[in-house]
Every structure is written in C-alpha cells, then in structure tokens.
Protein backbone atom coordinates (compact mmCIF):
# COMPACT_ATOMS: atom_id res chain seq x y z
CA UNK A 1 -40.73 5.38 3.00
CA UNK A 2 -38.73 2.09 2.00
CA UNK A 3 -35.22 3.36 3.70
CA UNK A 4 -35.33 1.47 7.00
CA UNK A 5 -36.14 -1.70 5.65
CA UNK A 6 -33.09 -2.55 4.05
CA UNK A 7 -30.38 -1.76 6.58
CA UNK A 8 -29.02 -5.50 6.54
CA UNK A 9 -28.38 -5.77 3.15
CA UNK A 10 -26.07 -2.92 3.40
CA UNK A 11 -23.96 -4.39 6.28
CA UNK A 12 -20.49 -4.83 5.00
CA UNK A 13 -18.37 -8.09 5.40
CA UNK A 14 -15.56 -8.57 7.75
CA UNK A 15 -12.33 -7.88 5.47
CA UNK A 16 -9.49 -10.83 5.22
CA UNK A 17 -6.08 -10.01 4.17
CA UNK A 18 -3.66 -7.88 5.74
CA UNK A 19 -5.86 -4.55 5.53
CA UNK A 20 -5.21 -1.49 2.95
CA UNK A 21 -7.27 1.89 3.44
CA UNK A 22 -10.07 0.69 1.57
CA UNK A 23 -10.57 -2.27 3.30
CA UNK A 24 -10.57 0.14 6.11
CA UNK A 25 -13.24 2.32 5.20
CA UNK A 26 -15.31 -0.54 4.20
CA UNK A 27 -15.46 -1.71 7.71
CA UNK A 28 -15.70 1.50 9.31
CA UNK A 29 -18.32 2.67 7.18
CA UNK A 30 -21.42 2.03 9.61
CA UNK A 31 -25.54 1.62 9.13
CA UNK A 32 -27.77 4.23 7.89
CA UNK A 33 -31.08 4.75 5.86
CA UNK A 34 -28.91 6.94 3.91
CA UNK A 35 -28.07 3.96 2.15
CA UNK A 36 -30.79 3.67 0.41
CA UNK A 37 -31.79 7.44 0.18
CA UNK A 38 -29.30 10.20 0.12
CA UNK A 39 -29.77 13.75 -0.26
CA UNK A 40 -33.59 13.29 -1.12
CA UNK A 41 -32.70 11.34 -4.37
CA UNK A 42 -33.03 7.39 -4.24
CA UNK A 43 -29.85 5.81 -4.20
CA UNK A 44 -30.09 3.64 -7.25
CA UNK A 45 -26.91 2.00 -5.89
CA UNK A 46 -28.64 0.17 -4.06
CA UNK A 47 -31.24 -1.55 -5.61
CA UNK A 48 -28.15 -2.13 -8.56
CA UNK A 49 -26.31 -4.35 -5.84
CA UNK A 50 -29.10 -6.22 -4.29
CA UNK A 51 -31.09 -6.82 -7.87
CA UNK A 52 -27.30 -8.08 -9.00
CA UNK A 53 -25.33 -8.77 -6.36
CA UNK A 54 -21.92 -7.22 -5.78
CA UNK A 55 -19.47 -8.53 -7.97
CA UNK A 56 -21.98 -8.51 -10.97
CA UNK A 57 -22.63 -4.96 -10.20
CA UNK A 58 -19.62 -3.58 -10.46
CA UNK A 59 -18.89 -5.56 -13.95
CA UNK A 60 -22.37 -3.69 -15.14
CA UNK A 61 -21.01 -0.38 -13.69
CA UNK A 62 -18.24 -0.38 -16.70
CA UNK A 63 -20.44 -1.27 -19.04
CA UNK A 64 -22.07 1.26 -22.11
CA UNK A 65 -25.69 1.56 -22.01
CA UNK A 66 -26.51 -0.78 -24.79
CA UNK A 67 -24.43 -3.85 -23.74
CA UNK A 68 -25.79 -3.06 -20.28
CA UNK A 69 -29.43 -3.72 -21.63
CA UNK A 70 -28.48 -6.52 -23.84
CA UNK A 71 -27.35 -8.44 -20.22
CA UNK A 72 -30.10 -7.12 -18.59
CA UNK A 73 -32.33 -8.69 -21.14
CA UNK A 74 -30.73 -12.26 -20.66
CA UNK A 75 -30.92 -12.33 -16.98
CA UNK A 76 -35.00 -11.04 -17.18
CA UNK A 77 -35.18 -14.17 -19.19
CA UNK A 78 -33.51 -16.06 -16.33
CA UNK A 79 -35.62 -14.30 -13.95
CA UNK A 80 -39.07 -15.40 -16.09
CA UNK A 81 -39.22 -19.08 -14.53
CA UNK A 82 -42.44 -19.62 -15.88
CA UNK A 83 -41.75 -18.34 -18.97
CA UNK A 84 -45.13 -16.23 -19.51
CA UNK A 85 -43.04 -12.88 -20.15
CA UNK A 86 -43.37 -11.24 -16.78
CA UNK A 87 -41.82 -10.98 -14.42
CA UNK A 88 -43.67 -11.23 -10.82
CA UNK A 89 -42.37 -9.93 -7.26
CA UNK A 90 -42.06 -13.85 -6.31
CA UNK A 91 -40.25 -14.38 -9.20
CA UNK A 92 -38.02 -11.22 -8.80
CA UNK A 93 -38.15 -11.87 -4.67
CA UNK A 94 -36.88 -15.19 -5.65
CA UNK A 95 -33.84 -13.50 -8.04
CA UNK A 96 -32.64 -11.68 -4.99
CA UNK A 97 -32.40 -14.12 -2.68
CA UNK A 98 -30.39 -16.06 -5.44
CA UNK A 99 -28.37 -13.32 -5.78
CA UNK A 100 -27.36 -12.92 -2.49
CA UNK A 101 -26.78 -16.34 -1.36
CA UNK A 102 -24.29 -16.40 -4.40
CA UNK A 103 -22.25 -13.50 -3.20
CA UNK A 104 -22.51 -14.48 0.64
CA UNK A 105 -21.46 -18.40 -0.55
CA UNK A 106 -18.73 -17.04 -3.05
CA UNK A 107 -17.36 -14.69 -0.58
CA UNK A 108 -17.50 -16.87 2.31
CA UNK A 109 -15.30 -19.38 -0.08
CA UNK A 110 -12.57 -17.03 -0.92
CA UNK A 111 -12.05 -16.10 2.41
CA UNK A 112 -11.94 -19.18 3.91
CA UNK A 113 -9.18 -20.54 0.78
CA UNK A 114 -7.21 -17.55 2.33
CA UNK A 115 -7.37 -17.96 6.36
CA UNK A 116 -7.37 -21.81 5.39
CA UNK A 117 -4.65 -22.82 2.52
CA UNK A 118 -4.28 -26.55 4.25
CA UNK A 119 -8.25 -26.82 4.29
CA UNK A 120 -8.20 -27.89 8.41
CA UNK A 121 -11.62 -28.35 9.72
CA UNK A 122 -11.21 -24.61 11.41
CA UNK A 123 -9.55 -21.81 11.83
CA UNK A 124 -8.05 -20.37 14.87
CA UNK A 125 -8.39 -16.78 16.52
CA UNK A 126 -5.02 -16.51 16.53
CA UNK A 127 -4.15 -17.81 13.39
CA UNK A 128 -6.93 -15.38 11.95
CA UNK A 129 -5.29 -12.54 14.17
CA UNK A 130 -1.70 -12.74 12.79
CA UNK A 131 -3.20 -13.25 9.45
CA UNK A 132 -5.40 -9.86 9.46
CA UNK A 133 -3.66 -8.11 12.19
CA UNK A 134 0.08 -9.65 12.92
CA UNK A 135 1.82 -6.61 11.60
CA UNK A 136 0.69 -4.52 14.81
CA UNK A 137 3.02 -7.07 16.83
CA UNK A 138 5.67 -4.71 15.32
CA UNK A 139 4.30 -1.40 16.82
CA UNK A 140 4.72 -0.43 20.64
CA UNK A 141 1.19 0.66 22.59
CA UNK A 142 2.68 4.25 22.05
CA UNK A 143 3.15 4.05 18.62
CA UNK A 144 -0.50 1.93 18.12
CA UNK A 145 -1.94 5.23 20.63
CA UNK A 146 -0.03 7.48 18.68
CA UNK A 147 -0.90 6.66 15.11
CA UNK A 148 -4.12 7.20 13.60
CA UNK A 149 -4.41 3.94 11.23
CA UNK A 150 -3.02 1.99 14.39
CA UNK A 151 -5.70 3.41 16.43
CA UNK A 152 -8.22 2.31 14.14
CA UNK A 153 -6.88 -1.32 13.45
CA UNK A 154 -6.79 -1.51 17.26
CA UNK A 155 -10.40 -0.57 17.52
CA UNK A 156 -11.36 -3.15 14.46
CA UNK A 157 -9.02 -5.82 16.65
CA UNK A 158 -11.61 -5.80 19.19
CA UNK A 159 -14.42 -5.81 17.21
CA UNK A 160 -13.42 -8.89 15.17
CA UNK A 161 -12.60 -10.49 18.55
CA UNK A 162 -15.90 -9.74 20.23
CA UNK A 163 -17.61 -11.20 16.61
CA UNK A 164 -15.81 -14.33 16.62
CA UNK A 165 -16.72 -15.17 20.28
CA UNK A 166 -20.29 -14.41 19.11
CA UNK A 167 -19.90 -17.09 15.91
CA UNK A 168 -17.93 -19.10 17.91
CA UNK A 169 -20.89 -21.77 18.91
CA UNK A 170 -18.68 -24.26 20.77
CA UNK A 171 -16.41 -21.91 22.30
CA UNK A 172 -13.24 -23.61 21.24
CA UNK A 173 -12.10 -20.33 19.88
CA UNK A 174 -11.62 -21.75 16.10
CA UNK A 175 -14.15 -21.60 13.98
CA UNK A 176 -15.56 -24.24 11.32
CA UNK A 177 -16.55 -23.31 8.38
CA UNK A 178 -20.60 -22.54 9.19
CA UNK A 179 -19.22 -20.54 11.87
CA UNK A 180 -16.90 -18.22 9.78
CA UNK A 181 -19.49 -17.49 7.33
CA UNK A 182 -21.34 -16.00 10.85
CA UNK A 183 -18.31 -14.09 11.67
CA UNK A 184 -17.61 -12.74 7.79
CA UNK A 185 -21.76 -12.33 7.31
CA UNK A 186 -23.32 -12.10 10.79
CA UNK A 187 -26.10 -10.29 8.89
CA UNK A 188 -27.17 -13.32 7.06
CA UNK A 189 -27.21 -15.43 10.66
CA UNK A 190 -30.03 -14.76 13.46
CA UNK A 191 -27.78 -15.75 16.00
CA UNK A 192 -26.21 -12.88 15.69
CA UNK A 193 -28.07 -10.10 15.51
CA UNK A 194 -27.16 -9.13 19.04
CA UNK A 195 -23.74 -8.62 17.66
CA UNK A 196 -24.64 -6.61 14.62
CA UNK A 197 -26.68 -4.07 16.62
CA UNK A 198 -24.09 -3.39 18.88
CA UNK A 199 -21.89 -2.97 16.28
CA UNK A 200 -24.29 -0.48 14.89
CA UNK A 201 -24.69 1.20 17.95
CA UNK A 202 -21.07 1.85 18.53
CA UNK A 203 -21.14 3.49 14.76
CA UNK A 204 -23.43 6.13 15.35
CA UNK A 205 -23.29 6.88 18.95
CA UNK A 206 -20.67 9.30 18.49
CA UNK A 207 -20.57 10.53 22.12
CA UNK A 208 -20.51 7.21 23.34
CA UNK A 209 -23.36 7.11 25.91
CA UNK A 210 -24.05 3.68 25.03
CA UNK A 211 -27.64 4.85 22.90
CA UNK A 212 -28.13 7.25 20.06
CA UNK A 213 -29.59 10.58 20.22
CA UNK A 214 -31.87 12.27 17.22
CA UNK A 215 -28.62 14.57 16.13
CA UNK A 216 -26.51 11.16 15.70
CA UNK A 217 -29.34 9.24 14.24
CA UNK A 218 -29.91 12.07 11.58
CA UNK A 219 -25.84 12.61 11.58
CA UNK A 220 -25.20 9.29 10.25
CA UNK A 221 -27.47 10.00 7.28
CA UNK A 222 -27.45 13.48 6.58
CA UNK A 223 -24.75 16.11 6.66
CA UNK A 224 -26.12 19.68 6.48
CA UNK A 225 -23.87 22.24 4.14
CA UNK A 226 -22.23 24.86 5.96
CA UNK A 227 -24.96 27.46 7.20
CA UNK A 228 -28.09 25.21 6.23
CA UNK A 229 -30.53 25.11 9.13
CA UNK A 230 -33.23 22.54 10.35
CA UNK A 231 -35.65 24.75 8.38
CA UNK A 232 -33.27 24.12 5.25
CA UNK A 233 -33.22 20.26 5.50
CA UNK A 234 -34.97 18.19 2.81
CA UNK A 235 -38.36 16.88 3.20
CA UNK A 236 -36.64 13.30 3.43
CA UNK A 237 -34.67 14.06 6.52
CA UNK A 238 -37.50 16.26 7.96
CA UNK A 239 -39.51 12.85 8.04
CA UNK A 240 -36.00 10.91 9.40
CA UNK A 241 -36.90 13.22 12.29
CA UNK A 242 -40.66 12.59 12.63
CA UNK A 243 -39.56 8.57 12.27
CA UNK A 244 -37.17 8.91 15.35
CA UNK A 245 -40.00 10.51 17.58
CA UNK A 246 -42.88 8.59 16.22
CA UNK A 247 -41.48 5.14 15.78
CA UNK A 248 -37.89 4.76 16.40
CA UNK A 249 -38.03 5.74 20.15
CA UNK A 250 -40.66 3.75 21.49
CA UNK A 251 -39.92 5.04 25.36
CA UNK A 252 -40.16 8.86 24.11
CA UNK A 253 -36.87 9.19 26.33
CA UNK A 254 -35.35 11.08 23.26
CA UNK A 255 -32.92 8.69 22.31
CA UNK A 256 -32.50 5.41 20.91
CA UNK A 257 -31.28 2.42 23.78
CA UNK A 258 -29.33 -0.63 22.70
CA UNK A 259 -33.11 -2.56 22.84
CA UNK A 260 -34.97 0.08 20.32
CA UNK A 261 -32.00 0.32 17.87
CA UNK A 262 -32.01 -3.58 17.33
CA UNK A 263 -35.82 -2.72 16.61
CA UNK A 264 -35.38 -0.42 14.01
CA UNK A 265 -32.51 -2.72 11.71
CA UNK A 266 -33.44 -5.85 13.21
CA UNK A 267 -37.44 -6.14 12.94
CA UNK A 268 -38.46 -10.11 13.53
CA UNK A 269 -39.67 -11.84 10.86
CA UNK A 270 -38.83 -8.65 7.69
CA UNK A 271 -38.31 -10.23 4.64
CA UNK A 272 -35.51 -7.92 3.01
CA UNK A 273 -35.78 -9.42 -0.29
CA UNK A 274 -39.55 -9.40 -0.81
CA UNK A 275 -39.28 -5.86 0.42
CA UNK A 276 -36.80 -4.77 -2.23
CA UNK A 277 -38.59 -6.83 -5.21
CA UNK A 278 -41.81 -4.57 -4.20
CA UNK A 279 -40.25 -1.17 -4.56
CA UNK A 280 -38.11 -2.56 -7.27
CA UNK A 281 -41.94 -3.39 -9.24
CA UNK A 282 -43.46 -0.38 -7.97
CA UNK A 283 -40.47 1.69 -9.19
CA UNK A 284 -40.69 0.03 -12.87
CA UNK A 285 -44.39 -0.96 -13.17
CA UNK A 286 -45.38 1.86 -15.69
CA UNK A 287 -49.16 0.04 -16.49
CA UNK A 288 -49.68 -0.57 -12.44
CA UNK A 289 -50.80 -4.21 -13.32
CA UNK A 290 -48.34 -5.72 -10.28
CA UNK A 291 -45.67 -7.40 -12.70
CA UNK A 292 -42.80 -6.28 -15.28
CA UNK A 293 -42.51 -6.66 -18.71
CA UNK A 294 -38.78 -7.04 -19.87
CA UNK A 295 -39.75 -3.65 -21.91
CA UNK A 296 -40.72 -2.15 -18.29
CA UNK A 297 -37.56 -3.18 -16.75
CA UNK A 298 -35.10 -2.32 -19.53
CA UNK A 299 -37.14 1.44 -19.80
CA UNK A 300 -35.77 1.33 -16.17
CA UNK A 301 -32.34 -0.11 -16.39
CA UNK A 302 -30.41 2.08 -14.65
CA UNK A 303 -32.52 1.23 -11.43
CA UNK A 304 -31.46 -2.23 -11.74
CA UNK A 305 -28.09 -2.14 -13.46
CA UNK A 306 -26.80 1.89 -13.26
CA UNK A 307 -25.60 4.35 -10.65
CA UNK A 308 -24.97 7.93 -10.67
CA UNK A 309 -21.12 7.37 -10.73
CA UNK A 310 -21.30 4.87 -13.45
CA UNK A 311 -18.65 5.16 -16.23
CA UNK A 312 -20.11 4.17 -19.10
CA UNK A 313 -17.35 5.11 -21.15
CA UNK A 314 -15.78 1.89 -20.24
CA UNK A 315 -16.25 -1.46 -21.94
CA UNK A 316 -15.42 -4.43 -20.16
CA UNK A 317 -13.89 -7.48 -22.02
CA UNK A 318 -15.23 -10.07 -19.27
CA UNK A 319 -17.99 -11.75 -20.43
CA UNK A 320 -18.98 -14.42 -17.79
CA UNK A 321 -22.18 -16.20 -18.60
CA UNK A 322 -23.24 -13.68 -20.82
C-alpha cells in the first residue's frame, strides 16, 4: 500500500497575509495517509496535484472533459523528452519534480514580494509577526483565551515562531531569502525535518502525551459513522492497524514516540517523486509493458487531471501556455 509514502508532498505551506478561515484550516489541517486514500477509494486528488502541481490543478479542476484531455495531451508531449511516444517513470519522475519545484519556487516568490515590498536582504520576525499576526495586538489575553479563532491564531503564533528559529541558520532572527523558503516549505529542506515531525506530532496526538497512540493514528485518517464498529471498518483501515503494530511502532510499546513518527513520514533517502511516477504507471499501464502511451494516460485522465469534486460544468477562459 502506496499511502505512507507520500506524506510530504501533502504538507501544507505556511500562509502569508493577514489570515481568513481558509487560510486557517489550511494550516491546521495536519498529516495523514488519508491523503492519499480515503474511505477505501484512492484519492485521485492527489496524484492530480503532484502530476500538475497546485495552481495547474485547480485550473484543470474547472475544466470539461474534452478540453481537459486536449491539455493533457500537450503536456504528455512535454513530458516525452525523447520523443519516442512513451512516456517512462524517469521521464514522468522527472515531470514531478519539475512540477513541484515550480510551485515551491513560485510560491516562495509571492510570498516573499509580500513580507518584502522594499526587496531588503531579509525579513524580520517581527516584521513577519505584525504582518501575519499584528491584529492580535488589539485583543487582551482574555479575549485571545476567550475566543476560539484567537485561540487558534495564538497556537499558529507559536508554531510559526518555533519554525522560523528552526530556518533561521544564523540566528539573527531575520531570515534571507533561502531561509524563508525553509520556513514557508520546511518539507522541501532536510534541515528541517525535526521541525516538521513535531509539527506532525502535535496534530495527531490529540491527548497530548507527547506520542501517538493506534486510536489517534487511525483517528487522523479515518472517522467511523455513528454505530460502525472495528469489525465494520474497511479493509484499508483494518491494514492502517496491522501497519501501526507491524511497522510503525518499532518498540511494540503501543504507541508511536517523537523518534518512530519521524520514521514513518520522514524515511532517509525516499524518493517521493519516483514513488508517485510508479503508482502513477502502474495505475495507467493497461499492456503492463512499464511505460505510457499518451492513449494510456488520456484513457486515465481523471487520475492525472480529475477529482471526485470536479465541476466540469465550468469552462475556464485562462489559457496559460496552452
């Protein structure tokens, strides 16, 4: 089962901006294999955003089926470097890592224009802070205790503080520009990984023991209907559970410690995008000769381009390369 292996693709961005509620729920939402597969049916949603990349998705997203393909069928040609009319999983490995370099380098741009309008050589925490967070300076501690939204940008406060010091390489508590792309994308950055697991950690151990149990580990993927048992779980879950004892909790203390979660989203040496151009092939590759025709991959265009919620109703005027 492919779900584990594509937990840091998922991890969302820091937001910038004075934050609204989806900005919010973006950052709150945490980690899970249930990213990749939810309620026993692969999350095409996925694959659409890592074969794409984020901002392309969502332009395919609004797109009817046959204007879909007709893009799909100009970026398989892009995709084809050698031209031979297949595509390989180096070639489409090779795509994805494109892909998300793009995103992380456009992204990283933006945000920096916007902490950064004078284009100084860094920015400061506290600049940052008043930027993101300076209209909490206008609530009391009772009223930031008292309120639910200030409660949570109190608790995101901290976390953004505790992943600057962590991107933060000279301690001079500004950041150049290398070092904010580690703060906005610390999943992109070795260096820190210690933050992102701890960050993960925080997000599913809801009792806050400091280490996640098998009920929080399968919480934060699964949520049972009312009056569904263990018995009544699907088979995907039922194997979430067999993971956690077999693999997941190496000490077989029946939870998951700080050192074992980093692990299980953090393995050394995992090559996300090779992993996702295999299932992507092994999801399309109807003759099972290892490589896609553009005929393969349009017969499976909603894997790459589609998602369940997809309103296809919608034509979009944009264009772009296309």
């Amino acid at each position: 089962m492919l779900t584990t292996l594509y937990i840091s693709l998922a991890i969302t961005a820091v937001f910038a901006g004075v934050p609204n509620p989806e900005d919010t729920k973006r950052m709150m939402d945490h980690l899970s294999d249930a990213e990749h597969y939810r309620n026993e049916h692969h999350n095409k949603q996925f694959d659409h955003d890592a074969f794409l990349g984020e901002d392309q998705a969502k332009t395919f997203d609004q797109l009817p089926p046959e204007e879909s393909k007709r893009r799909l069928g100009m970026i398989v040609d892009e995709i084809d470097s050698d031209k031979d009319g297949y595509v390989t999983p180096v070639e489409l490995k090779d795509w994805i890592r494109y892909t998300q370099k793009r995103y992380i380098e456009e992204d990283v741009e933006r945000h920096w224009k916007q902490h950064n309008p004078e284009n100084t050589d860094v920015v400061t925490w506290e600049a940052y802070r008043k930027n993101v967070y300076g209209f909490m300076d206008e609530m009391s501690p009772n009223e930031l205790k008292a309120n639910t939204e200030g409660f949570t940008y109190s608790n995101l406060l901290k976390r953004d503080r505790r992943r600057w010091h962590y991107a933060d390489a000279d301690q001079d508590d500004a950041l150049n520009r290398t070092e904010f792309a580690s703060f906005l994308h610390p999943e992109d950055h070795t260096g820190m990984r210690d933050v992102v697991v701890l960050e993960t950690l925080e997000d599913i151990d809801k009792d806050k023991d400091g280490k996640v149990s098998l009920e929080e580990y399968i919480g934060d993927m699964y949520k049972p209907e009312e009056g569904e048992s263990v018995d009544d779980e699907p088979d995907w879950v039922k194997q979430e559970r067999e993971q956690f004892t077999g693999y997941r909790d190496l000490n077989k203390d029946g939870f998951m410690d700080e050192h074992e979660v980093k692990d299980w989203i953090a393995p050394p040496e995992f090559d996300h995008a090779e992993a996702e151009a295999k299932h992507l092939v092994f999801e399309a590759d109807s003759d099972a000769d290892e490589k896609l025709t553009k005929e393969e991959i349009l017969d499976k265009y909603d894997l790459f381009v589609g998602s369940q919620a997809t309103d296809f109703g919608e034509a979009l005027a944009r264009h772009d390369e296309f």
